[in-house]
Protein backbone atom coordinates (compact mmCIF):
# COMPACT_ATOMS: atom_id res chain seq x y z
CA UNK A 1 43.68 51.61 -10.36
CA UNK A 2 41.37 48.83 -9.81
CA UNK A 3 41.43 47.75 -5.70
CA UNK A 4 42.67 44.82 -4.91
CA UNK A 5 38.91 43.96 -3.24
CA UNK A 6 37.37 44.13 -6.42
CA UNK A 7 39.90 42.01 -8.45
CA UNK A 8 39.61 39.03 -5.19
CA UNK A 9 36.15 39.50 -5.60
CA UNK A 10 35.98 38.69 -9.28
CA UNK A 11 38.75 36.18 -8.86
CA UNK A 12 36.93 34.44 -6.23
CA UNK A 13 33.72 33.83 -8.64
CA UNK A 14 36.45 32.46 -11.61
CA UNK A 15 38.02 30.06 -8.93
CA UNK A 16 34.70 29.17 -6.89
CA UNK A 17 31.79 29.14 -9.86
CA UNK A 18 33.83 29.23 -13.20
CA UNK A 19 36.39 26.66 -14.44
CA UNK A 20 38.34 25.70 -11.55
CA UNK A 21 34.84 25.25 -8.97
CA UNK A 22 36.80 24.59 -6.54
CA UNK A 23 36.54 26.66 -2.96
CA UNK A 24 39.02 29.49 -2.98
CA UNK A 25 40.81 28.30 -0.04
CA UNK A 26 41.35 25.30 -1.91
CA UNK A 27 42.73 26.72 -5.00
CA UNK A 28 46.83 26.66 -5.74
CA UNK A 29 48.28 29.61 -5.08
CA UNK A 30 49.43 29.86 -8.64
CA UNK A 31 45.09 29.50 -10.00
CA UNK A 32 44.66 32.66 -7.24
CA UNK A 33 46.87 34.61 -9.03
CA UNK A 34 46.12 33.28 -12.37
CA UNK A 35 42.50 34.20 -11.61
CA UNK A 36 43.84 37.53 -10.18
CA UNK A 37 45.51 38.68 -13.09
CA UNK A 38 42.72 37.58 -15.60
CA UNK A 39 40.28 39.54 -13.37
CA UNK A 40 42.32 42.66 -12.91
CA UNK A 41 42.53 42.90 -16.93
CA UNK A 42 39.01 42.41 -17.35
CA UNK A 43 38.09 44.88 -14.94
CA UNK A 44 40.81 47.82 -16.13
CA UNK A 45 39.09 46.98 -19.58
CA UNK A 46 35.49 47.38 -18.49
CA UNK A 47 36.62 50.71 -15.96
CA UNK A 48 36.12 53.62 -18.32
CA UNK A 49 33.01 52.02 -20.18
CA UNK A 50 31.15 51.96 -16.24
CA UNK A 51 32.76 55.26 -14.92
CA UNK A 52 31.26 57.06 -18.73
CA UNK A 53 27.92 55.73 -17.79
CA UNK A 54 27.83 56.61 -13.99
CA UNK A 55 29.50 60.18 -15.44
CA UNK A 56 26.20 60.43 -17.84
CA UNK A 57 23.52 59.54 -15.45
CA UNK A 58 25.38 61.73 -12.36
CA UNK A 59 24.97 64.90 -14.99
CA UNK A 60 21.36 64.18 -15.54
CA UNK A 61 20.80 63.79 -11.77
CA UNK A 62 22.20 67.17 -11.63
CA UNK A 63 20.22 68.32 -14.24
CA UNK A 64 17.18 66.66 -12.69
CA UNK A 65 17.38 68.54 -9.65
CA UNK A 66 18.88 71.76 -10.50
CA UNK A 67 16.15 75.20 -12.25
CA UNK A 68 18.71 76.28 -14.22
CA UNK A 69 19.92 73.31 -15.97
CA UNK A 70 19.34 74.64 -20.02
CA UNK A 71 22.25 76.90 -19.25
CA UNK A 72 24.34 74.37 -17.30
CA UNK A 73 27.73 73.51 -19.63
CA UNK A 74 28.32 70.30 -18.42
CA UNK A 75 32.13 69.52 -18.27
CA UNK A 76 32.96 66.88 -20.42
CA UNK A 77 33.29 63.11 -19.69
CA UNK A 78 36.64 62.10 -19.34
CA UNK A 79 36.15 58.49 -19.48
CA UNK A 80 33.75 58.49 -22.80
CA UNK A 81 36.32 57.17 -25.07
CA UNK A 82 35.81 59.10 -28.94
CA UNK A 83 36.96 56.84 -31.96
């Protein structure tokens, strides 16, 4: 579940710098969750593409700072999607 921080977040930049540039005080309550919604779909899309990357580079971090990382079975990445 993407917090509702991050979606305002990303909703504020769509309402303040994208098509609406207005402040987001000064948007309509139906732009905010317009801008919401858009946001929140965007970022559930992009989720398991960033959490498979930060997965990758926290096993090589491991591996980085571990001796005995040629027999270390990493578990696998949940969020790498396989098509």
């Amino acid at each position: 579940m993407t917090s509702y921080e991050a979606v305002e977040s990303g909703a504020r930049v769509l309402i303040e710098d994208g098509r609406y540039g207005v402040p987001w005080e000064d948007a309509s309550e139906d732009d905010r969750a317009e801008a919401m919604a858009r946001v929140r779909t965007i970022l559930e899309a992009a989720a398991p593409h960033m959490l498979a990357g930060v997965w990758d580079e926290a096993i090589e971090a491991y591996k980085a700072w571990t001796w005995d990382d040629e027999n270390m079975d990493p578990p696998t990445n949940p969020y790498r999607l396989t098509r």
